[in-house]
PDB file of N, CA and C in Angstrom:
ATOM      1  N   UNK A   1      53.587 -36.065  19.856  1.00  0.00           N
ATOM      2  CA  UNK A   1      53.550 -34.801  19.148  1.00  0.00           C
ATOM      3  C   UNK A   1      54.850 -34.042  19.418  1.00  0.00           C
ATOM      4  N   UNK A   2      55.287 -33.691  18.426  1.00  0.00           N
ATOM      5  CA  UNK A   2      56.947 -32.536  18.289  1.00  0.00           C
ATOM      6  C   UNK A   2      56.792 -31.697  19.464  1.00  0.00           C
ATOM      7  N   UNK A   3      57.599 -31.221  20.253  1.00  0.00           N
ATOM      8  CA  UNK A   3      57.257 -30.152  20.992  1.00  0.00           C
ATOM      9  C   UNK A   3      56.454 -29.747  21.984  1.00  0.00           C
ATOM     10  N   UNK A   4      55.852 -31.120  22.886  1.00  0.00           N
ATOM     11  CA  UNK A   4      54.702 -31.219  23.481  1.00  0.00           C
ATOM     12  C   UNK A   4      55.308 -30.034  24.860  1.00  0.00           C
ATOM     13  N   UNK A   5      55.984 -29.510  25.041  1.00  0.00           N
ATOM     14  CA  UNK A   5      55.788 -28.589  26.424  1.00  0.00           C
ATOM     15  C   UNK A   5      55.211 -27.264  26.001  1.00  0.00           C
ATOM     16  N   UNK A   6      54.951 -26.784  26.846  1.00  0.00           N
ATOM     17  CA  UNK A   6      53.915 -25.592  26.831  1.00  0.00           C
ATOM     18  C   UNK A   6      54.984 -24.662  27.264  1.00  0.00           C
ATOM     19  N   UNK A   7      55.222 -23.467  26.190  1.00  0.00           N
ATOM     20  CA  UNK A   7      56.015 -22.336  26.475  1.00  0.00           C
ATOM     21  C   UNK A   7      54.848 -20.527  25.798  1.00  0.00           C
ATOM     22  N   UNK A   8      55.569 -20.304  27.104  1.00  0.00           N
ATOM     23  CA  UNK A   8      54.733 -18.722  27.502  1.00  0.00           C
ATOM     24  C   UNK A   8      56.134 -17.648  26.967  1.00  0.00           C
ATOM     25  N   UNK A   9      55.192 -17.052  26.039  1.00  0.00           N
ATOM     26  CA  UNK A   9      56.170 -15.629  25.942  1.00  0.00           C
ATOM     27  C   UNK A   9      55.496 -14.543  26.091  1.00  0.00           C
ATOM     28  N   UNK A  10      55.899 -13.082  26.267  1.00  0.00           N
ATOM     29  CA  UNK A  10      55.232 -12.282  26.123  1.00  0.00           C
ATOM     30  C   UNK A  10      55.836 -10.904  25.763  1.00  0.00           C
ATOM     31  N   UNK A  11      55.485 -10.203  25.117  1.00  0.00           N
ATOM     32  CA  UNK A  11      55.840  -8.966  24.233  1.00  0.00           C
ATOM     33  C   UNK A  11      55.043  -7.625  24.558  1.00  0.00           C
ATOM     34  N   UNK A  12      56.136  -6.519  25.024  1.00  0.00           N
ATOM     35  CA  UNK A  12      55.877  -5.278  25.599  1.00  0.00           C
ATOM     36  C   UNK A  12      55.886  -4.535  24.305  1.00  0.00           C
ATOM     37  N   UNK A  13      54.890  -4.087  23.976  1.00  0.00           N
ATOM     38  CA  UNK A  13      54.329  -3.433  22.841  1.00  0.00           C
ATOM     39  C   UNK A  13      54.164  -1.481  23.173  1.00  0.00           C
ATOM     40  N   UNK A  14      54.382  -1.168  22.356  1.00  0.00           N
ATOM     41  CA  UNK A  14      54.416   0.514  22.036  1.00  0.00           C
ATOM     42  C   UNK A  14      52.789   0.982  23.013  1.00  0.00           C
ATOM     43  N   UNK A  15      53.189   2.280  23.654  1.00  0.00           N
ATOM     44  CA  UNK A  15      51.656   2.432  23.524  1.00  0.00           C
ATOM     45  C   UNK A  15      51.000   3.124  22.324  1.00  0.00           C
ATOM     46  N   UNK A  16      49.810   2.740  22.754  1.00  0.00           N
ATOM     47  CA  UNK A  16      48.614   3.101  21.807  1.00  0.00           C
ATOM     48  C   UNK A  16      48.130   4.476  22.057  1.00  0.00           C
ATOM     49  N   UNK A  17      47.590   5.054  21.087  1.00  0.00           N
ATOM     50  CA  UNK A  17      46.743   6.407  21.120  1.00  0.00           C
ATOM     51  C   UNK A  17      46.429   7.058  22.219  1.00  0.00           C
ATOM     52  N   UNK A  18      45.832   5.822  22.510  1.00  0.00           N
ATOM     53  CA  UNK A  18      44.855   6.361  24.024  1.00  0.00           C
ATOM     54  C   UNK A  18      45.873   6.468  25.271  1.00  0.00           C
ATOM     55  N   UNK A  19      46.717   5.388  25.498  1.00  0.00           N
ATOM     56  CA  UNK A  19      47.655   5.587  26.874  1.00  0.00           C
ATOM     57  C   UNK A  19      48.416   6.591  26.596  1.00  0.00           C
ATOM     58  N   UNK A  20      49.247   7.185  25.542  1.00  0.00           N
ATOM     59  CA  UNK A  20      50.055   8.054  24.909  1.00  0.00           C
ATOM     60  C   UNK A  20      48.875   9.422  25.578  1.00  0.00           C
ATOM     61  N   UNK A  21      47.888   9.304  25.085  1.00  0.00           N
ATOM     62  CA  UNK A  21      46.910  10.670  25.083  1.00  0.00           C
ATOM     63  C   UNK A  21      46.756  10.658  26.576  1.00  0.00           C
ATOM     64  N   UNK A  22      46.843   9.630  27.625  1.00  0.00           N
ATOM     65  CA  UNK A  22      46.908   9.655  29.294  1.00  0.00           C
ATOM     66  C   UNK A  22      47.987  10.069  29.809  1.00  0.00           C
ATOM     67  N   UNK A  23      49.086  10.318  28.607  1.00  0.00           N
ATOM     68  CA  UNK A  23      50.683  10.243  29.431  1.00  0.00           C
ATOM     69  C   UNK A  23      50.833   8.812  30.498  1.00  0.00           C
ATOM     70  N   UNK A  24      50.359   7.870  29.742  1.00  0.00           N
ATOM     71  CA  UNK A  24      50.616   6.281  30.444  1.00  0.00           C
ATOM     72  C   UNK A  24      51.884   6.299  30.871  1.00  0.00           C
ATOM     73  N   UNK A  25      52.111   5.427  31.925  1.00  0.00           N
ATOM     74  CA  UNK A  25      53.716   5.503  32.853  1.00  0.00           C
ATOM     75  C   UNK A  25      54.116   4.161  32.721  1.00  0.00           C
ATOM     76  N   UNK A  26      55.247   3.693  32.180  1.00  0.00           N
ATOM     77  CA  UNK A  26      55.849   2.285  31.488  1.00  0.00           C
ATOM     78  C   UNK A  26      56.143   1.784  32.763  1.00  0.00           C
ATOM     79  N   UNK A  27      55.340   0.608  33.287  1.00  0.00           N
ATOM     80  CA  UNK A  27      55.334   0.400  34.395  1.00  0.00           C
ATOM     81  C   UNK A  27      56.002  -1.487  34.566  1.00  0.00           C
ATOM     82  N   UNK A  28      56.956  -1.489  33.672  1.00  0.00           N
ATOM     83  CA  UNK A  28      57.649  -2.674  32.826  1.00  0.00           C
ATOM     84  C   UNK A  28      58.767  -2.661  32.774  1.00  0.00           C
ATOM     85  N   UNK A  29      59.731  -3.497  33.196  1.00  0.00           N
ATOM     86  CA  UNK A  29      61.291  -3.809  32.958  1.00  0.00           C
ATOM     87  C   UNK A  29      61.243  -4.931  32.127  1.00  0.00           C
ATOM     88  N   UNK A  30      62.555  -5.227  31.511  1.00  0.00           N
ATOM     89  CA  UNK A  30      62.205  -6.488  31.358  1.00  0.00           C
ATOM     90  C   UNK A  30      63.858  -6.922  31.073  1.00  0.00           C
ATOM     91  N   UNK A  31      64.211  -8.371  31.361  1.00  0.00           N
ATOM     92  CA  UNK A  31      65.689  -8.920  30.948  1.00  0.00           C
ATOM     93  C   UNK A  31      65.075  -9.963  30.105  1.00  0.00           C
ATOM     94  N   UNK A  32      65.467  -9.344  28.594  1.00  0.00           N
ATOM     95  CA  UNK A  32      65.583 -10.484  27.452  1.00  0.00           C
ATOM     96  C   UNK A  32      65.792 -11.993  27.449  1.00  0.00           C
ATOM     97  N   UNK A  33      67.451 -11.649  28.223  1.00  0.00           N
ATOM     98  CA  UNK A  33      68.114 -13.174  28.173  1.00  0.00           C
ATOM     99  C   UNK A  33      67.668 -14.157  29.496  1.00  0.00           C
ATOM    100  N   UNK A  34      67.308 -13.521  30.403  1.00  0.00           N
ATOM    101  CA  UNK A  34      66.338 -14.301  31.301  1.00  0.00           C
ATOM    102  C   UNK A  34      65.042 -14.905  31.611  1.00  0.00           C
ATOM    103  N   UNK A  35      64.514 -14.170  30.818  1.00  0.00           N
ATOM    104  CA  UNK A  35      62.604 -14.152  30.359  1.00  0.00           C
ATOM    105  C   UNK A  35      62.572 -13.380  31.874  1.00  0.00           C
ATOM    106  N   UNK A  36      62.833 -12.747  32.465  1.00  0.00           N
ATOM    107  CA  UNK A  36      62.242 -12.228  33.929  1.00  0.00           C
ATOM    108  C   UNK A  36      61.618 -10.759  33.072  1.00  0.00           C
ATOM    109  N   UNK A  37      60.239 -10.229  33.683  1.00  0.00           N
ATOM    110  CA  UNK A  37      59.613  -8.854  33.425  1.00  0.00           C
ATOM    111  C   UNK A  37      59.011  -8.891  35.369  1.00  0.00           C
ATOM    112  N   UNK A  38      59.950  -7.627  35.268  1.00  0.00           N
ATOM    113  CA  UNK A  38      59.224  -6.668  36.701  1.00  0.00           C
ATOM    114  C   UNK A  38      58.533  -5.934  36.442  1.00  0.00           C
ATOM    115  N   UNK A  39      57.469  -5.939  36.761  1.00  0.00           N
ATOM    116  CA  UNK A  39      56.087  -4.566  37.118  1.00  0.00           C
ATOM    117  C   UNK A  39      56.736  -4.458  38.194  1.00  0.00           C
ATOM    118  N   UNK A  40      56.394  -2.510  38.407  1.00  0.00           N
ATOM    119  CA  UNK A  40      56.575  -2.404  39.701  1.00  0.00           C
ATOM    120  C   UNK A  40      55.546  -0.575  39.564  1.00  0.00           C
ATOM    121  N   UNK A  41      55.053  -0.535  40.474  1.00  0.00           N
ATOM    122  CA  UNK A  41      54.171   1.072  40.472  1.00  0.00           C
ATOM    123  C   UNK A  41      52.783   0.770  40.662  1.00  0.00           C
ATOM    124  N   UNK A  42      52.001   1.704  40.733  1.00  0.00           N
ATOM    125  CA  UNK A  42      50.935   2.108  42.007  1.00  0.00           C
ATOM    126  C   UNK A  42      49.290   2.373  40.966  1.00  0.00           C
ATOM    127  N   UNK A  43      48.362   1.358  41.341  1.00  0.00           N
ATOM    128  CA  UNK A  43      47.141   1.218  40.725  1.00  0.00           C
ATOM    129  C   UNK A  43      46.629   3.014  40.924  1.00  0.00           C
ATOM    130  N   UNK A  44      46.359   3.642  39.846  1.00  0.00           N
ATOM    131  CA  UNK A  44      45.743   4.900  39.818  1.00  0.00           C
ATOM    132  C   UNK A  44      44.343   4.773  41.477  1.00  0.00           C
ATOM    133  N   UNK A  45      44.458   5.815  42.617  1.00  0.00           N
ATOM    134  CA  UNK A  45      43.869   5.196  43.849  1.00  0.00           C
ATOM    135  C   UNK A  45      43.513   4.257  44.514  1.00  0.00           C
ATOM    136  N   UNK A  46      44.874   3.407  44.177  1.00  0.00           N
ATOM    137  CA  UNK A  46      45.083   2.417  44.250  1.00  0.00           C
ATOM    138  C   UNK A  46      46.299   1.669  45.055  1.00  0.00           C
ATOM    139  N   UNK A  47      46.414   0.887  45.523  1.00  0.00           N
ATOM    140  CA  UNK A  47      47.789   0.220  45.928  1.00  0.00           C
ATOM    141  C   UNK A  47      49.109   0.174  45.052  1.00  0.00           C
ATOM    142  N   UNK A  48      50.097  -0.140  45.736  1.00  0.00           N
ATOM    143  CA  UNK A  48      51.429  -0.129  45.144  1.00  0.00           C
ATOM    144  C   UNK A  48      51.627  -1.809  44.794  1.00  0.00           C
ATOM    145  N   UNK A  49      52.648  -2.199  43.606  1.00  0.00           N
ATOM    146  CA  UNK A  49      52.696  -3.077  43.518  1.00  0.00           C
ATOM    147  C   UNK A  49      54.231  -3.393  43.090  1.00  0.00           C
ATOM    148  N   UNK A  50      54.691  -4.678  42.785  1.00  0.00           N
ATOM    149  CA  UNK A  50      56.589  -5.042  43.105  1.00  0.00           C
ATOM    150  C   UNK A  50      56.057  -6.488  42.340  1.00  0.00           C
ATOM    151  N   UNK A  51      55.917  -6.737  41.214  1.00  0.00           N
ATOM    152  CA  UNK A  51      55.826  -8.423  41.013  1.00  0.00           C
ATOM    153  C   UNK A  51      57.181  -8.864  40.052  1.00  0.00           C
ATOM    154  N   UNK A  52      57.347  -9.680  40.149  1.00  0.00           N
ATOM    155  CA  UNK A  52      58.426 -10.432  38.813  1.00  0.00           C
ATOM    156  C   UNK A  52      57.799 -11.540  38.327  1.00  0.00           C
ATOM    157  N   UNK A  53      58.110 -11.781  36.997  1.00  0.00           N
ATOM    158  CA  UNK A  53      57.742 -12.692  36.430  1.00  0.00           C
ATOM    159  C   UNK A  53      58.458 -13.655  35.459  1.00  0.00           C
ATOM    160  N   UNK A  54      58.397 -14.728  35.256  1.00  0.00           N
ATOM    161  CA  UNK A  54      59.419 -15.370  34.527  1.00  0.00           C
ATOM    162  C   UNK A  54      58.380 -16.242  33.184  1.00  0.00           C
ATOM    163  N   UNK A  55      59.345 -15.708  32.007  1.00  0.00           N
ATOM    164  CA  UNK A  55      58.538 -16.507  30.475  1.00  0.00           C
ATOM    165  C   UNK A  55      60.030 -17.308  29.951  1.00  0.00           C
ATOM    166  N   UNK A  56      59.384 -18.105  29.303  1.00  0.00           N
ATOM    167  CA  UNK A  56      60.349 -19.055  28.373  1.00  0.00           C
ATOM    168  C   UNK A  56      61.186 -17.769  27.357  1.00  0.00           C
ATOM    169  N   UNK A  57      60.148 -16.856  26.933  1.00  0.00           N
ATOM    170  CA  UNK A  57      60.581 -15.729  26.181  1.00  0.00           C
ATOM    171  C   UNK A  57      60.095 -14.513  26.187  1.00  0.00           C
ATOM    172  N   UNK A  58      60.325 -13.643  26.435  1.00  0.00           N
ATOM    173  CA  UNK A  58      60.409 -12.029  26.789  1.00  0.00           C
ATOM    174  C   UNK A  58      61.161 -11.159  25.557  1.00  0.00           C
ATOM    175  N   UNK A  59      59.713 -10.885  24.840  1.00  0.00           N
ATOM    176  CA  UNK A  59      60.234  -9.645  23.654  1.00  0.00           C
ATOM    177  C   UNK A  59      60.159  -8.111  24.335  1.00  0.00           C
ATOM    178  N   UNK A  60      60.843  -7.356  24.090  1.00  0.00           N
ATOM    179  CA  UNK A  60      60.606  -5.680  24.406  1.00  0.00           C
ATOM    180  C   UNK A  60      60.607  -4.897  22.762  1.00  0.00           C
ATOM    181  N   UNK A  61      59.491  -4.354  22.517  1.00  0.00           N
ATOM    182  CA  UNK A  61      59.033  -3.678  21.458  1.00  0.00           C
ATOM    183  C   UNK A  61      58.551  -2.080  21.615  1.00  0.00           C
ATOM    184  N   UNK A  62      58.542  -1.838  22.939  1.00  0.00           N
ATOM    185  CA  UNK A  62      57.841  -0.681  23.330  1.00  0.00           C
ATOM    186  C   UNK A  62      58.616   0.478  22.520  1.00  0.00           C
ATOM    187  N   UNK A  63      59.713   0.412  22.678  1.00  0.00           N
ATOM    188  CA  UNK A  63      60.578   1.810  22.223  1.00  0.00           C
ATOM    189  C   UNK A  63      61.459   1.018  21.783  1.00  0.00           C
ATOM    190  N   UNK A  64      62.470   1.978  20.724  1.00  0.00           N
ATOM    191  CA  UNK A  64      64.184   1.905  20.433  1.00  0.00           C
ATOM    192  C   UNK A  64      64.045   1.264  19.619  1.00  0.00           C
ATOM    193  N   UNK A  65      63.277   1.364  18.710  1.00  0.00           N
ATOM    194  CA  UNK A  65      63.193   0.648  17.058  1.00  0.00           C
ATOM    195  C   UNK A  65      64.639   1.078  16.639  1.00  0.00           C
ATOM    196  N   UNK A  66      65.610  -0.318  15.925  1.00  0.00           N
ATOM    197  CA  UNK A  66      66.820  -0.082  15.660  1.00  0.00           C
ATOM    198  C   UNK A  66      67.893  -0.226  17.157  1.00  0.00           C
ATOM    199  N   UNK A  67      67.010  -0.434  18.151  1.00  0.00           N
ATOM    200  CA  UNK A  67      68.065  -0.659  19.094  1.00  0.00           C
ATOM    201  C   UNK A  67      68.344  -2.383  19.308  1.00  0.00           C
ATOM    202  N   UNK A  68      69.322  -2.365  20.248  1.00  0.00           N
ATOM    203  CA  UNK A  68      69.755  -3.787  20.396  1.00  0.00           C
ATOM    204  C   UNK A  68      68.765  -4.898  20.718  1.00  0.00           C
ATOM    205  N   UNK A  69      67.946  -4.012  21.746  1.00  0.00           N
ATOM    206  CA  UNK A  69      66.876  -4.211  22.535  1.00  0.00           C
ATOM    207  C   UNK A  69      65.623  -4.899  22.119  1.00  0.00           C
ATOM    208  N   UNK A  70      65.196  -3.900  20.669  1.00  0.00           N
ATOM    209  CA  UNK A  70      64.017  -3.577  20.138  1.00  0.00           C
ATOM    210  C   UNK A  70      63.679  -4.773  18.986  1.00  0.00           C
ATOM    211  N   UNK A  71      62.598  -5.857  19.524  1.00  0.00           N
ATOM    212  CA  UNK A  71      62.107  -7.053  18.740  1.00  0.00           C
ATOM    213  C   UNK A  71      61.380  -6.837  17.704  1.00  0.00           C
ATOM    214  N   UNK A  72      61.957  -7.475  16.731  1.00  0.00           N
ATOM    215  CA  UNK A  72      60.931  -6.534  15.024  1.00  0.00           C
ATOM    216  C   UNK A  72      60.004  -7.817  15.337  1.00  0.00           C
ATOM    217  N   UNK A  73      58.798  -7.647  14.371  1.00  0.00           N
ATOM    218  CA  UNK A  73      57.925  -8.851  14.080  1.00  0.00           C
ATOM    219  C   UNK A  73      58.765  -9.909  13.677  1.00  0.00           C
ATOM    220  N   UNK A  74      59.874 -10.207  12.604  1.00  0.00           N
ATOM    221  CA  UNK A  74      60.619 -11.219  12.143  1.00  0.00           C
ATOM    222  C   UNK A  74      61.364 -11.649  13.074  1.00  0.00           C
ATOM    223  N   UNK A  75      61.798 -10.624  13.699  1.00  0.00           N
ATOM    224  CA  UNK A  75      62.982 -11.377  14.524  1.00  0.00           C
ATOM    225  C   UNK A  75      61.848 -12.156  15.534  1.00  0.00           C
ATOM    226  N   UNK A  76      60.165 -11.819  16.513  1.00  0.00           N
ATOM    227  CA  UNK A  76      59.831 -12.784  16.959  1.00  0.00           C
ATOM    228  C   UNK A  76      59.416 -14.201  15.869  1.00  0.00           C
ATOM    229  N   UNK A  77      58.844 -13.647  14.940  1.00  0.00           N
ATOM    230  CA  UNK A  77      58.490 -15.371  14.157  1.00  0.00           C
ATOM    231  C   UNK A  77      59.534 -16.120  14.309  1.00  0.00           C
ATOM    232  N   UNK A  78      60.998 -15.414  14.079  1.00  0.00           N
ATOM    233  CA  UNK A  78      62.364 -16.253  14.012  1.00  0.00           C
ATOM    234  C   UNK A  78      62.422 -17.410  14.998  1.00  0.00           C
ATOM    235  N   UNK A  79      62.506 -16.224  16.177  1.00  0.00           N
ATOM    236  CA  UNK A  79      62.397 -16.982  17.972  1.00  0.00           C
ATOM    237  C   UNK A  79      61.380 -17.949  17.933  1.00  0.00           C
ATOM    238  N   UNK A  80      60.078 -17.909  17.731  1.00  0.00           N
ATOM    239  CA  UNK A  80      59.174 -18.800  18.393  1.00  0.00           C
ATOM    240  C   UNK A  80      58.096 -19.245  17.229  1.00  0.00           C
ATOM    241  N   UNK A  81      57.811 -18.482  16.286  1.00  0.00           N
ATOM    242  CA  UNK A  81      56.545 -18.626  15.283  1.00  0.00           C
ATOM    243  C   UNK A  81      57.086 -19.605  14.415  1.00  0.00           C
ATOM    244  N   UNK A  82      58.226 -19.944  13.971  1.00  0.00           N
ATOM    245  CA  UNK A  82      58.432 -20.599  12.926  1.00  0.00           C
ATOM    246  C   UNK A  82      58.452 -22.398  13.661  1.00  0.00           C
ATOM    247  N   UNK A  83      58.940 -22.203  14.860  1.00  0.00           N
ATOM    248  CA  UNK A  83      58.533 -23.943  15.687  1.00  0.00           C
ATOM    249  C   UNK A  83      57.339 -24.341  15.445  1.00  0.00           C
ATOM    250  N   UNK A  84      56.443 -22.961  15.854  1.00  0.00           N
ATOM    251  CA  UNK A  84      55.002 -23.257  16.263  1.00  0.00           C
ATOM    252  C   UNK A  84      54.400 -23.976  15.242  1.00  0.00           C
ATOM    253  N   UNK A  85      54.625 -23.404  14.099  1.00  0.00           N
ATOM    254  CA  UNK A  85      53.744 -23.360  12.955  1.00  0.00           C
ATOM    255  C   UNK A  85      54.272 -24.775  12.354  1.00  0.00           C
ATOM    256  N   UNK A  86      55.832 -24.923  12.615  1.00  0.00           N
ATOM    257  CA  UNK A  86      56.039 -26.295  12.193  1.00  0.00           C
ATOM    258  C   UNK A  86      55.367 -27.368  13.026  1.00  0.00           C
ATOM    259  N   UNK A  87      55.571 -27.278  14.397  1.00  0.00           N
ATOM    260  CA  UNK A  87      54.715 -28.444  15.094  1.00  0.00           C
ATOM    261  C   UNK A  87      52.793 -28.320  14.829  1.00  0.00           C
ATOM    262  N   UNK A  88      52.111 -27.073  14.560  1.00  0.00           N
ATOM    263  CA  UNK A  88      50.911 -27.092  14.246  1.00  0.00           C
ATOM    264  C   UNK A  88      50.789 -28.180  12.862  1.00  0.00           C
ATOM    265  N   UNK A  89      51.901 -28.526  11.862  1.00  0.00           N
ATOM    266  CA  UNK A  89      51.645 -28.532  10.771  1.00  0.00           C
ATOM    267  C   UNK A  89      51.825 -30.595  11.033  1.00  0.00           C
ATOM    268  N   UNK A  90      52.122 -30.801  12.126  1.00  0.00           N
ATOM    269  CA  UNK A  90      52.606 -32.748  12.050  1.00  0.00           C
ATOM    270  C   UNK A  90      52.038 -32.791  13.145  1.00  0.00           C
TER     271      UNK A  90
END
């Protein structure tokens, strides 16, 4: 089968209604060209936390629509949806 390795991406998305209405705290870095995303900050009465993480691909969508930064829907199908869908299809 085309493409048999298993690749992980993941995409930091805008908040929603509800975290916006909490004043949610962006508790997310992330380096594009590395796939690395750091969490780092403190479970509401809760512990502190410091993790890194590494993906094949790392979108940032949260903010800066029009920035360098900022992953439209096309530009991810570009990156990764259009493989997928070709190897789903043979």
């Amino acid at each position: 089968m085309p493409g048999d390795a298993i690749k992980v991406a993941v995409r930091v998305r805008p908040f929603n209604k509800r975290e916006k209405k909490r004043n949610a705290h962006l508790a997310i870095t992330m380096d594009a060209e590395s796939g690395m995303v750091h969490a780092k900050g403190k479970v509401p009465g809760g512990d502190a936390y410091d993790k890194k993480y590494h993906f094949d691909n790392a979108f940032w969508s949260h903010d800066g629509f029009g920035t360098p930064k900022f992953v439209t829907q096309t530009n991810l199908f570009t990156t990764i949806g259009e493989s997928l869908l070709k190897d789903a299809w043979e």
